[in-house]
Protein backbone atom coordinates (compact mmCIF):
# COMPACT_ATOMS: atom_id res chain seq x y z
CA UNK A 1 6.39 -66.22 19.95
CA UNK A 2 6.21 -67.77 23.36
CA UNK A 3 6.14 -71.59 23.63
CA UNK A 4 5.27 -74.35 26.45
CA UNK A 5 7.52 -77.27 26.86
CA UNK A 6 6.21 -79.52 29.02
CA UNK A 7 8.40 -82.68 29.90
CA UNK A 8 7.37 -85.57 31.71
CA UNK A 9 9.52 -87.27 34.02
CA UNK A 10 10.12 -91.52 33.65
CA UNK A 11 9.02 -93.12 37.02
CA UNK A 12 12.17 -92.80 39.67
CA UNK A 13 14.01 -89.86 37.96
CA UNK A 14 14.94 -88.31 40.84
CA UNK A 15 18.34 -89.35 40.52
CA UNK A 16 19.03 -88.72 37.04
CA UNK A 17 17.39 -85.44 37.54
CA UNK A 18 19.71 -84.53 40.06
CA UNK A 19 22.61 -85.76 38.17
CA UNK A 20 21.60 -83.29 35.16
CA UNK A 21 20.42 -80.31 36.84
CA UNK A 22 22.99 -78.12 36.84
CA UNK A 23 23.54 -78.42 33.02
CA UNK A 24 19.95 -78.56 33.08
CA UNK A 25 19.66 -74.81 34.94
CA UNK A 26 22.70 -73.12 33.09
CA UNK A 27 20.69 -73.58 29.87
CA UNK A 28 17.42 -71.88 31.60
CA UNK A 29 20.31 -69.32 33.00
CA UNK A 30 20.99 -68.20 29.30
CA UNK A 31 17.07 -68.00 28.22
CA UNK A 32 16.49 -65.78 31.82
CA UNK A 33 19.72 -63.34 30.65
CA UNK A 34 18.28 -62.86 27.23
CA UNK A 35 14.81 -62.03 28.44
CA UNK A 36 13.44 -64.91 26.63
CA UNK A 37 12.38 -66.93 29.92
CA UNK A 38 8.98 -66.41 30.67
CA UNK A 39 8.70 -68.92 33.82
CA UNK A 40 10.04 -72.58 34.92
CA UNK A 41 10.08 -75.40 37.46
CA UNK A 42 9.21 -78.55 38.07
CA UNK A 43 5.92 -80.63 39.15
CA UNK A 44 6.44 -81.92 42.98
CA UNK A 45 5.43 -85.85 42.65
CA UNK A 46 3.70 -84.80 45.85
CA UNK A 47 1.65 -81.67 46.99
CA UNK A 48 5.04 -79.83 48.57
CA UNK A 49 6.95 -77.39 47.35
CA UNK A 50 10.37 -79.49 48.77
CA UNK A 51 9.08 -83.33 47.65
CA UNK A 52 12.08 -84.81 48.93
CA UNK A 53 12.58 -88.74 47.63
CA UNK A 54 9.11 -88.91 46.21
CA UNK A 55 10.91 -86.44 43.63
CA UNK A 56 8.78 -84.91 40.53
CA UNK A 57 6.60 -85.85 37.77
CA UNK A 58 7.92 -83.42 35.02
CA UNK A 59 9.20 -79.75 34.01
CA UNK A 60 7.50 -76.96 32.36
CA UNK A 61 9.19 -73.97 30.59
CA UNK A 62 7.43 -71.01 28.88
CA UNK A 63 10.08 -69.15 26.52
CA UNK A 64 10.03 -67.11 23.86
CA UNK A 65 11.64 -68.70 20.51
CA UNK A 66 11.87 -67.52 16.94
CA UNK A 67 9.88 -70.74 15.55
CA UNK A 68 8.24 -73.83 16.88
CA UNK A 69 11.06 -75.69 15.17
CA UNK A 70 13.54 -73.95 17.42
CA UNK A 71 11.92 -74.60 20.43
CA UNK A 72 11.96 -78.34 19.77
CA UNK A 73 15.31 -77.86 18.96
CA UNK A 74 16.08 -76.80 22.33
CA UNK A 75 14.04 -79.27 23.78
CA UNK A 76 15.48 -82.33 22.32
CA UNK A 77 19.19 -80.15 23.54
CA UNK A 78 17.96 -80.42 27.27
CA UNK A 79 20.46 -82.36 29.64
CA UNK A 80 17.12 -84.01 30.92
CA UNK A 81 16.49 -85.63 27.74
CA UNK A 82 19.92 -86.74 27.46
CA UNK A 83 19.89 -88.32 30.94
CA UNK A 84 16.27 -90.08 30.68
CA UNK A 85 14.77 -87.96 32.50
CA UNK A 86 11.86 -86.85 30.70
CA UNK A 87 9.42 -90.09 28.98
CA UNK A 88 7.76 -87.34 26.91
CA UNK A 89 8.59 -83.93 25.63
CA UNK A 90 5.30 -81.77 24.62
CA UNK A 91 5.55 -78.31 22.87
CA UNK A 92 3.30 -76.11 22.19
CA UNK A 93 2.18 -72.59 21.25
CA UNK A 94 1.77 -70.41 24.18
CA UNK A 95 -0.30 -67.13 23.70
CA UNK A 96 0.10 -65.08 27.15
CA UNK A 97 -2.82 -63.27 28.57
CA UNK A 98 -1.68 -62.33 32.21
């Protein structure tokens, strides 16, 4: 089944995101090579694709994982989390239409 995870960032995490983002994109690198990543990126704190200081507001990843539970186990596994990035971590069930 396909899930959402939809993090959202602590005010001024620019430079903890940048800190953790390569960790952060060899984990999304392992989801893409087993065909389980659906789409991901961040939310521009501003309405640009390169936000520059004013940085983001969160994260979203659709994947495909055996269980809810295992999706929220690698959520709470993200290098953002462990950095303080992300105030909130939301998961959901994602049923794909398009």
């Amino acid at each position: 089944m396909l899930y959402s995870i939809i993090g959202e960032d602590v005010p001024n995490s620019l430079s903890a995101r940048q800190s953790a983002r390569p960790a952060h994109l060899a984990r999304l690198e392992e989801l893409k090579n087993a065909g389980r990543l659906i789409v991901s990126g961040p939310n521009p704190a501003i309405d640009s694709n390169d936000p520059g200081e004013a940085g983001f507001t969160g994260s979203v990843v659709i994947a495909e994982f055996p269980s809810l539970e295992e999706a929220k186990a690698w959520a709470d596994a993200d290098p953002y989390v462990a950095a303080g990035v992300y105030q909130t971590v939301t998961i959901k069930p994602f049923k794909q239409v398009f």
